[in-house]
N, C-alpha and C. Protein backbone atom coordinates (compact mmCIF):
# COMPACT_ATOMS: atom_id res chain seq x y z
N UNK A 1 -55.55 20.28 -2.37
CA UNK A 1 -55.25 19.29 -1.35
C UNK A 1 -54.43 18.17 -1.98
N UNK A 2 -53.14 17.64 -1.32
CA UNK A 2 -52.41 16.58 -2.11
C UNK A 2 -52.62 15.33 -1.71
N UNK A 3 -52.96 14.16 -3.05
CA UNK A 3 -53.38 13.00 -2.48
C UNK A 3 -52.76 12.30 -1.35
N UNK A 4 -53.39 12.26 -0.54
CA UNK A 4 -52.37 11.18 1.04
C UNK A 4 -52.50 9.68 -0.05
N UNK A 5 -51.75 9.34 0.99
CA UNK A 5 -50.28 7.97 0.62
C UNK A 5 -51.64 6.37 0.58
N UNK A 6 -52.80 7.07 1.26
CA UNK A 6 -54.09 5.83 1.29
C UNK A 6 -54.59 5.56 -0.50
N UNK A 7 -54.34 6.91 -1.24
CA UNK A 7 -54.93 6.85 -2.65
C UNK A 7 -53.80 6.96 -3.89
N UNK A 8 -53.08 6.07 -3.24
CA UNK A 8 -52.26 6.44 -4.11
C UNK A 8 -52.35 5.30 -5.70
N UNK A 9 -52.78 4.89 -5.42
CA UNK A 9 -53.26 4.19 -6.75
C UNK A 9 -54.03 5.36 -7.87
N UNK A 10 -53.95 6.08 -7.59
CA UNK A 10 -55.07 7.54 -8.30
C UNK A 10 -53.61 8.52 -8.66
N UNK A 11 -52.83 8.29 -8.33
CA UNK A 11 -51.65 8.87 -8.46
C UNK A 11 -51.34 9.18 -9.62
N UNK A 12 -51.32 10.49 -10.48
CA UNK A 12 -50.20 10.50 -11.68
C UNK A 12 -48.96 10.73 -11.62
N UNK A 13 -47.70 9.85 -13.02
CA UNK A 13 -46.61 10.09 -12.86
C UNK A 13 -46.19 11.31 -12.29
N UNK A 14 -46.70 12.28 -12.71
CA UNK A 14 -45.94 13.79 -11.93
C UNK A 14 -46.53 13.71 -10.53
N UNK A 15 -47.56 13.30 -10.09
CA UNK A 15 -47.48 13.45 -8.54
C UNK A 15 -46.74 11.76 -7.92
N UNK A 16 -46.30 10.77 -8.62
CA UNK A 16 -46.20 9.94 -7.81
C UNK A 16 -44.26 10.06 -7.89
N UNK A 17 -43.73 10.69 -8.82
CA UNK A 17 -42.44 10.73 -9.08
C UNK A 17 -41.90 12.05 -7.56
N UNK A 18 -42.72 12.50 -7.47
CA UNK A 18 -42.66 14.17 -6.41
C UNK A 18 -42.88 13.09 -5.29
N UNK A 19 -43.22 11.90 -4.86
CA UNK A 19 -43.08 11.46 -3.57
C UNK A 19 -41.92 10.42 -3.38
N UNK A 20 -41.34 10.39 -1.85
CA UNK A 20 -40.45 9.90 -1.51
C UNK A 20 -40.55 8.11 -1.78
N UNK A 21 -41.97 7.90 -1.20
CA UNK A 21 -42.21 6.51 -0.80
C UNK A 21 -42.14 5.84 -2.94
N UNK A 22 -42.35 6.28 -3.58
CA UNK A 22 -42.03 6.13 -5.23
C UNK A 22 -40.80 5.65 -5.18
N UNK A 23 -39.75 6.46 -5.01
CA UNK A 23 -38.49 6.17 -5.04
C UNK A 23 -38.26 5.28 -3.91
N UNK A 24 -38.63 4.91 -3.23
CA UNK A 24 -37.71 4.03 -1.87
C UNK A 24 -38.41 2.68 -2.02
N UNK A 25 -39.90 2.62 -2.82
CA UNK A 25 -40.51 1.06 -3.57
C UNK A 25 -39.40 0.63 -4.37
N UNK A 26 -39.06 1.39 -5.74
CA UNK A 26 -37.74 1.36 -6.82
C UNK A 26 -36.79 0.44 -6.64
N UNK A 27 -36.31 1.42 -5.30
CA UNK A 27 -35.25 0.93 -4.56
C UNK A 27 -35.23 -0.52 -4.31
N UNK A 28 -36.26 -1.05 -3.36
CA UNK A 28 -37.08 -1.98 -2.67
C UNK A 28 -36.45 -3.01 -3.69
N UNK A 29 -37.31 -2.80 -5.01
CA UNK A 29 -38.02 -3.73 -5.90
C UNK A 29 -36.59 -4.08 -6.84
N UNK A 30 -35.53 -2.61 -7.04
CA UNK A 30 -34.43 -3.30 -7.07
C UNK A 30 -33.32 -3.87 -6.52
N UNK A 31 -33.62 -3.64 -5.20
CA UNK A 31 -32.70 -4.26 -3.87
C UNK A 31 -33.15 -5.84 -4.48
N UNK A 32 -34.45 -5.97 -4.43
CA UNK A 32 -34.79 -7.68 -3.97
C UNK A 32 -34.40 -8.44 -5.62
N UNK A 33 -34.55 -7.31 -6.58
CA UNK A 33 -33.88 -8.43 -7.76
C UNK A 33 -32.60 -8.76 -7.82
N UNK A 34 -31.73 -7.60 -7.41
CA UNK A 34 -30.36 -7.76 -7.00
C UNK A 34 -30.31 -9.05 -6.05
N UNK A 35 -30.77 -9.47 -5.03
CA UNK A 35 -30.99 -10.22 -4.26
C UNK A 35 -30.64 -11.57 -4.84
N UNK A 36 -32.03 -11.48 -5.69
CA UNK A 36 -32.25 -13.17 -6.05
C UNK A 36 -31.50 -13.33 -7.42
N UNK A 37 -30.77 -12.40 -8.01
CA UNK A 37 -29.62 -12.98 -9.07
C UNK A 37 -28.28 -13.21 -8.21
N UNK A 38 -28.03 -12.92 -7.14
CA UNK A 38 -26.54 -12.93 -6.66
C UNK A 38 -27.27 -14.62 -5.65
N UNK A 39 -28.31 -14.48 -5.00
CA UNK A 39 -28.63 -15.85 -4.72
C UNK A 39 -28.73 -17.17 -5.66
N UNK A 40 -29.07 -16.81 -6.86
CA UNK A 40 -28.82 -17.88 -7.83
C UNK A 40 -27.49 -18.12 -8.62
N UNK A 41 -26.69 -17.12 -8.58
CA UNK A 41 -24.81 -17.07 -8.91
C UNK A 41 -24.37 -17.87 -7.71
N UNK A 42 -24.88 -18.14 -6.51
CA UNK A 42 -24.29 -17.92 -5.73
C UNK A 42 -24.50 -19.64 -5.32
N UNK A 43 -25.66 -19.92 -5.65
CA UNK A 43 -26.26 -21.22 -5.03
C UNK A 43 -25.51 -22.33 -5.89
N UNK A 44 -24.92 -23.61 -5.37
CA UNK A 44 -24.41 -24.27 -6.37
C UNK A 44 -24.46 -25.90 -5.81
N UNK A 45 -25.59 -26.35 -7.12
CA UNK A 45 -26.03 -28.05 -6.20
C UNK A 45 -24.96 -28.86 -6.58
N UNK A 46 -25.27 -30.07 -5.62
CA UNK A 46 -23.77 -30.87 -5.40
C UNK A 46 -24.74 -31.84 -7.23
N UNK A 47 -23.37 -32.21 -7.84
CA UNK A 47 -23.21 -32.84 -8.93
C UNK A 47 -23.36 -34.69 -8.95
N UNK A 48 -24.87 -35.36 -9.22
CA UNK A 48 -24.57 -36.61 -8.67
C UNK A 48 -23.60 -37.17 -9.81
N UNK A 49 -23.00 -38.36 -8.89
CA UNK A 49 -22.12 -39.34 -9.15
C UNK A 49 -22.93 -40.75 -10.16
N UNK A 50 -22.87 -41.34 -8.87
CA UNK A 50 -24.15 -42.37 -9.23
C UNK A 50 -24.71 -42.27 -7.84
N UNK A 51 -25.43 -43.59 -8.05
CA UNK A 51 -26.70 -44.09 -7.48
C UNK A 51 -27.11 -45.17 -7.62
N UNK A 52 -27.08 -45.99 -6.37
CA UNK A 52 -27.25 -47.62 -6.39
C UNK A 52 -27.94 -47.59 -4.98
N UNK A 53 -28.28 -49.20 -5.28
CA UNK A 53 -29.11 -49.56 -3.55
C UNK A 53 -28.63 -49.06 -2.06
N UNK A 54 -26.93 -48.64 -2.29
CA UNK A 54 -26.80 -48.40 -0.78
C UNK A 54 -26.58 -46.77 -0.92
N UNK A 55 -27.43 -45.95 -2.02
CA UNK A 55 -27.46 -44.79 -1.53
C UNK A 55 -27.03 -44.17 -2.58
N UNK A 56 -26.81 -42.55 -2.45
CA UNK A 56 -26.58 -41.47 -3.84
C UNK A 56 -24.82 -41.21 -2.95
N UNK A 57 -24.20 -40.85 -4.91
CA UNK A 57 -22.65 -40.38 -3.93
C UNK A 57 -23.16 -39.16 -5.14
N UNK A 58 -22.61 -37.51 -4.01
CA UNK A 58 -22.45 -36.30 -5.35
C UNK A 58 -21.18 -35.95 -5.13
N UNK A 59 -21.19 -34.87 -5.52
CA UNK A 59 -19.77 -34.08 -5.42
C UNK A 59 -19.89 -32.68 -5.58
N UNK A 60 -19.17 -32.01 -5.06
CA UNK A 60 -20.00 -30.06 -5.02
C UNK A 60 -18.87 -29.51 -6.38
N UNK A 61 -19.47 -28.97 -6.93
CA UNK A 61 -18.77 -28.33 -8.40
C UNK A 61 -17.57 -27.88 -8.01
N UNK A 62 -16.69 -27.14 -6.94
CA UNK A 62 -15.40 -26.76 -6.64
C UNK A 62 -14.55 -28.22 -6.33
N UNK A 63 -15.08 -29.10 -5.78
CA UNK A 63 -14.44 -30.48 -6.04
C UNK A 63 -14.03 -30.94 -7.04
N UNK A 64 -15.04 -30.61 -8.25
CA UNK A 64 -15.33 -31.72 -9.51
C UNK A 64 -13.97 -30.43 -10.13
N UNK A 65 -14.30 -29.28 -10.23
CA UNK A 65 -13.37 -27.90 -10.82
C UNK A 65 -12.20 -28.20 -10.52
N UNK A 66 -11.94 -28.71 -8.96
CA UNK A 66 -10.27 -28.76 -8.21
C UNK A 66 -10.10 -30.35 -8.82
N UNK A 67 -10.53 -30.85 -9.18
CA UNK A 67 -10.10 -32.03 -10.10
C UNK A 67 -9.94 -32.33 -11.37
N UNK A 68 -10.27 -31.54 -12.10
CA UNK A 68 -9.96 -30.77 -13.68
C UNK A 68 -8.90 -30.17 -13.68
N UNK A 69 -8.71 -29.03 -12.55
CA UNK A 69 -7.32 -28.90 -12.41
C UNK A 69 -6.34 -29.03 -12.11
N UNK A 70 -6.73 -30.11 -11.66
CA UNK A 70 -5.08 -31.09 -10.80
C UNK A 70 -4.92 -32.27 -12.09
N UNK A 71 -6.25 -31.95 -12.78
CA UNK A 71 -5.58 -33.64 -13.85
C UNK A 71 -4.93 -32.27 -14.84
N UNK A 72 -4.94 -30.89 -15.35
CA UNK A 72 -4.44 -30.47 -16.67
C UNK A 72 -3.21 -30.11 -15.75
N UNK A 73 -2.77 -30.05 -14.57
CA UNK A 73 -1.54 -29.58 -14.38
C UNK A 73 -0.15 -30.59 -14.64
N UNK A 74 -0.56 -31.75 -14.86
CA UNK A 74 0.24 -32.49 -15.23
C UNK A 74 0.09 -33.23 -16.83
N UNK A 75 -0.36 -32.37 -17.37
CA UNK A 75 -0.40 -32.59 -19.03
C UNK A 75 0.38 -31.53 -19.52
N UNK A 76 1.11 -31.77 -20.42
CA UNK A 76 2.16 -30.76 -20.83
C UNK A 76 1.85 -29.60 -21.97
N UNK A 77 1.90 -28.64 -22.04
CA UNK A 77 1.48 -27.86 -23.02
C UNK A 77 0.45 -26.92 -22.85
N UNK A 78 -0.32 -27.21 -21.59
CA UNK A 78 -1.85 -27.07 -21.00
C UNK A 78 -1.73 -25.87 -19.55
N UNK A 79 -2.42 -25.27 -19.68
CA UNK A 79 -2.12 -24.04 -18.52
C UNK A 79 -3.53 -23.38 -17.86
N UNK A 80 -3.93 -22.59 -17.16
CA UNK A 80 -4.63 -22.12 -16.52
C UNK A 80 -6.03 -23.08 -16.80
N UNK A 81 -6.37 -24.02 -16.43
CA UNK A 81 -8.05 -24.58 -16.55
C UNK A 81 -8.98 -23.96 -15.74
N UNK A 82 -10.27 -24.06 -16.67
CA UNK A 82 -11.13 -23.23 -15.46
C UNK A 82 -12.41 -24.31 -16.30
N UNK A 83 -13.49 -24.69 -15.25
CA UNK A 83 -14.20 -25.37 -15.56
C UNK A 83 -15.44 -25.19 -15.68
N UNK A 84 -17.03 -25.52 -16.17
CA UNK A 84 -18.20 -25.09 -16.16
C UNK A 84 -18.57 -26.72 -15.79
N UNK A 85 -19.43 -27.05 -15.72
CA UNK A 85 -20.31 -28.04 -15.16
C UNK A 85 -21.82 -27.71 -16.21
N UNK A 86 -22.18 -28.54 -16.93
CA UNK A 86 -23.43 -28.49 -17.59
C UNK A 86 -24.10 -29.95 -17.71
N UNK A 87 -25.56 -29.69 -16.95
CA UNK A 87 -26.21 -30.47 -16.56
C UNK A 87 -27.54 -30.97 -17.83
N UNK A 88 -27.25 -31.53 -18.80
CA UNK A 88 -27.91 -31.64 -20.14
C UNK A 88 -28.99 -33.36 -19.99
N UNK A 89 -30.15 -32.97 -19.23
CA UNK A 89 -30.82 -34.38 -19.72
C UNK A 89 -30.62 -35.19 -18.68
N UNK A 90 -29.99 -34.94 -17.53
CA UNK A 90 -29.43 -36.00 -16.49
C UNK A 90 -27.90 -36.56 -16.60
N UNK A 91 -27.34 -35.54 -17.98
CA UNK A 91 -25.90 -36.16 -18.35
C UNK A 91 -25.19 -35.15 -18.26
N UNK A 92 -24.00 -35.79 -17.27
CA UNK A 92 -22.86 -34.59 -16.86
C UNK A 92 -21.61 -34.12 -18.17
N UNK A 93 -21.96 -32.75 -18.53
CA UNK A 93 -20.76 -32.64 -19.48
C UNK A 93 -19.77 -31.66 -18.94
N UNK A 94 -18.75 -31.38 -19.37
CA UNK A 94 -17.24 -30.45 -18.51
C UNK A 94 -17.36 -29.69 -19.77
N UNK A 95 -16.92 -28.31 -19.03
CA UNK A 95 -16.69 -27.69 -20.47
C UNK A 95 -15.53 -26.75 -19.62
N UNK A 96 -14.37 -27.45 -20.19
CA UNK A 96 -12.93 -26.85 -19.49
C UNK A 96 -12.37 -25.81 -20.39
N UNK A 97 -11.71 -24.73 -20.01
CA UNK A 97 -11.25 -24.04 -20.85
C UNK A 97 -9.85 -23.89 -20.35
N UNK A 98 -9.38 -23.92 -21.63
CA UNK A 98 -7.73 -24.06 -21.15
C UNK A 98 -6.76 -22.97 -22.13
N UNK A 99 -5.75 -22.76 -21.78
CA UNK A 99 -4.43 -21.90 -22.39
C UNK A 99 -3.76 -22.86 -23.05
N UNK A 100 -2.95 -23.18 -23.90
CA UNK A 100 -2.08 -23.98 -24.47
C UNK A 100 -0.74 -22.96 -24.74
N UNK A 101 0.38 -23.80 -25.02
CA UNK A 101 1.53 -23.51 -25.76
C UNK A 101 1.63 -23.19 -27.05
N UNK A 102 1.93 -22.41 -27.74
CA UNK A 102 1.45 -22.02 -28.89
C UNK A 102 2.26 -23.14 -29.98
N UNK A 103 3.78 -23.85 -29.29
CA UNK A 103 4.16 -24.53 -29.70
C UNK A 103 3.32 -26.00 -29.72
N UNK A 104 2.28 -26.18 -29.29
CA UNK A 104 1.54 -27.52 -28.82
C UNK A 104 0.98 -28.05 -30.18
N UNK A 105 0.82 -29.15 -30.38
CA UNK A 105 -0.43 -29.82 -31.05
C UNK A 105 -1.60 -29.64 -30.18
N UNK A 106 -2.58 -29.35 -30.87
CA UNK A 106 -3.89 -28.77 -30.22
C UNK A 106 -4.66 -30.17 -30.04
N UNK A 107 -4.76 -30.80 -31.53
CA UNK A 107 -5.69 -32.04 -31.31
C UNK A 107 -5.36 -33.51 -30.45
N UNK A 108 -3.40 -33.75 -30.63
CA UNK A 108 -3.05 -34.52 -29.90
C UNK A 108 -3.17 -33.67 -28.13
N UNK A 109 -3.38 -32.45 -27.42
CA UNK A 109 -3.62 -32.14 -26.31
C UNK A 109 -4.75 -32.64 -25.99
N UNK A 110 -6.03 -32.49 -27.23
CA UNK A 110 -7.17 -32.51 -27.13
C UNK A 110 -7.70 -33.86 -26.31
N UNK A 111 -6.86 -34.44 -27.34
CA UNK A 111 -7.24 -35.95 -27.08
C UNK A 111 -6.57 -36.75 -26.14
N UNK A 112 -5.42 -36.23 -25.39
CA UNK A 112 -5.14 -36.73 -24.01
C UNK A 112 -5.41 -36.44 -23.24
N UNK A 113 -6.05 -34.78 -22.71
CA UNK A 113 -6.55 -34.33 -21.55
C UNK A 113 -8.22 -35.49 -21.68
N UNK A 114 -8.80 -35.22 -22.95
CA UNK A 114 -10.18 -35.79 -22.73
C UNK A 114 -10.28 -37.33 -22.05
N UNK A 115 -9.01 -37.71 -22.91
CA UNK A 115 -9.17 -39.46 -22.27
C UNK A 115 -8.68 -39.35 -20.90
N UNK A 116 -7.95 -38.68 -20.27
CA UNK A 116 -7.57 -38.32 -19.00
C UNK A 116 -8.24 -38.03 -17.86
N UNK A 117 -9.47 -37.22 -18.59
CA UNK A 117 -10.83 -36.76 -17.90
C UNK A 117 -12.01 -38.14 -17.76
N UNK A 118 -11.44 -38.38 -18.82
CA UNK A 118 -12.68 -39.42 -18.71
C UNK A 118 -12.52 -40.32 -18.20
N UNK A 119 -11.33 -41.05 -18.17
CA UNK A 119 -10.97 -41.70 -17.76
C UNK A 119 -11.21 -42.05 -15.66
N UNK A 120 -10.57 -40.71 -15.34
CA UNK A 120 -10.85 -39.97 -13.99
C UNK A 120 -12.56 -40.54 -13.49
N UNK A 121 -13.08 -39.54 -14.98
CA UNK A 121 -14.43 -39.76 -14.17
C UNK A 121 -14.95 -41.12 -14.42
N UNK A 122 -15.27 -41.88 -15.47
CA UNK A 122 -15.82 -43.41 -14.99
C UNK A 122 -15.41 -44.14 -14.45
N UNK A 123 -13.92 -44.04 -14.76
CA UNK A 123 -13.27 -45.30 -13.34
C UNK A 123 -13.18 -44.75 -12.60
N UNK A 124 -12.63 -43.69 -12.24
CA UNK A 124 -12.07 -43.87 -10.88
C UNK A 124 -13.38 -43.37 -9.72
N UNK A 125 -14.25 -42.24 -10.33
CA UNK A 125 -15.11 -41.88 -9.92
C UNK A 125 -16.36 -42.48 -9.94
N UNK A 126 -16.72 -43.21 -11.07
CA UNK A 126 -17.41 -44.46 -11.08
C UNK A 126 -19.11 -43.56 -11.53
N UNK A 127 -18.82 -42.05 -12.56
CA UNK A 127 -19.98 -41.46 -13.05
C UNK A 127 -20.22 -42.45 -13.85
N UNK A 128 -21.50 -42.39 -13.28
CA UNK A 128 -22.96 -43.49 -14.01
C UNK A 128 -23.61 -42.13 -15.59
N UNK A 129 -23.32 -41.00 -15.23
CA UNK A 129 -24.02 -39.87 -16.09
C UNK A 129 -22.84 -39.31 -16.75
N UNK A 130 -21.78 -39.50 -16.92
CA UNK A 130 -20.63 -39.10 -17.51
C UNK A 130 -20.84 -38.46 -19.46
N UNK A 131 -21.24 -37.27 -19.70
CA UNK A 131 -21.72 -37.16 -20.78
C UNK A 131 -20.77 -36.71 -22.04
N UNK A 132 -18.98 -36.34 -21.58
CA UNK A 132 -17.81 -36.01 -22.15
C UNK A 132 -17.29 -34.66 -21.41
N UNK A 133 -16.40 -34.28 -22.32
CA UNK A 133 -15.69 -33.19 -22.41
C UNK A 133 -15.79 -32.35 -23.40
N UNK A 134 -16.11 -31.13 -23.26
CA UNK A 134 -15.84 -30.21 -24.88
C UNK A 134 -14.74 -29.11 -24.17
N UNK A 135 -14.16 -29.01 -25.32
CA UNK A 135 -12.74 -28.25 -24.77
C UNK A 135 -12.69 -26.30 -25.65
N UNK A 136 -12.74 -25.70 -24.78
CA UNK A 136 -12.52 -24.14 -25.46
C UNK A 136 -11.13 -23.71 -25.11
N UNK A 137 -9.97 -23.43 -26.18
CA UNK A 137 -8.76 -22.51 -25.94
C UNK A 137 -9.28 -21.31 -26.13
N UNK A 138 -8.96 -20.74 -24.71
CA UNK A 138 -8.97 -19.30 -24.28
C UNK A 138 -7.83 -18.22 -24.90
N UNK A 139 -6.48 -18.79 -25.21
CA UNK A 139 -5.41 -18.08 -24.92
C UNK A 139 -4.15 -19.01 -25.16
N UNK A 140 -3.07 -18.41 -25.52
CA UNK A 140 -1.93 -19.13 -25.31
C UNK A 140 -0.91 -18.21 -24.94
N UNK A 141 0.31 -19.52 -24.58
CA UNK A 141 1.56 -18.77 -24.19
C UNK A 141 2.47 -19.56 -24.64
N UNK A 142 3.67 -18.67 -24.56
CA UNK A 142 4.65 -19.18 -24.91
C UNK A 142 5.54 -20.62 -24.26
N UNK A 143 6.04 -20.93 -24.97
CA UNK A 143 6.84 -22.63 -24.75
C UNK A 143 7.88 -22.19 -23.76
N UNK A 144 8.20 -22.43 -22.47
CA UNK A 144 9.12 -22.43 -21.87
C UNK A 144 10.43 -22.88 -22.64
C-alpha cells in the first residue's frame, strides 16, 4: 500500500522523490527565494539629505546617480560614470566608477571630479551626512 500524501512526513527519499507534490514544494520554495532576492535588487530607499525643524529632504538613488553623471560629463578626460550609493554609519559615501583617457592625469582627474562632487553635495545640496567620494577606473579610452 503507498503512503497517502496525510503521512508524508514518514516518507523516504526514494518514495518522496517518486511524488509529484516533492517536486512542485522545490519549485514553490524556489519560486519564493527567487522572489525575495529580485524584491530586494529591486527595492531602493530614498537617500536622506538633511533634516531640520521644518522636516526631512531625501533623494531616490537614480536622482543622486543622474547627478554624478551630469557633474562627470563636463569634466574632461572622464567618460561613462556609473554610481553605487553606500550607506556606512548614517554617512553617505559615492563610489563612482569611471573610464578615463588614457592620455589623462589620473590624480589631477581625481581630485577635480571629487571637489566637484563635493562640492555639489554640501552646498548646493546642503548633505548634513556627506561622507566623500572613492573613485574606481573601470577602463579607458582613447584621447579624441
Amino acid at each position: 500500500m503507498p503512503p497517502s500524501l496525510q503521512d508524508f512526513w514518514l516518507w523516504t527519499l526514494e518514495q518522496a522523490v517518486t511524488k509529484p507534490i516533492w517536486w512542485y514544494s522545490w519549485g514553490v520554495l524556489l519560486l519564493l527565494c527567487l522572489l525575495l532576492w529580485v524584491s530586494k535588487r529591486i527595492k531602493k530607499d530614498l537617500v536622506p539629505i538633511l533634516s531640520d525643524e521644518e522636516g526631512n529632504v531625501r533623494i531616490t538613488p537614480h536622482a543622486l546617480q543622474e547627478l554624478v553623471s551630469k557633474s562627470c560629463l563636463t569634466m574632461p578626460g572622464i567618460h561613462s560614470p556609473s554610481t553605487s550609493i553606500k550607506n556606512n554609519g548614517g554617512q553617505i559615501r559615492l563610489l563612482v566608477r569611471i573610464q578615463v583617457n588614457t592620455d589623462c592625469n589620473v590624480k589631477d582627474a581625481r581630485k577635480q571630479l571629487k571637489d566637484k562632487l563635493e562640492h555639489i553635495m554640501v552646498e548646493n545640496l546642503c548633505f548634513s551626512n556627506f561622507g566623500g567620494v572613492d573613485l574606481i577606473i573601470k577602463g579607458f579610452r582613447e584621447a579624441k
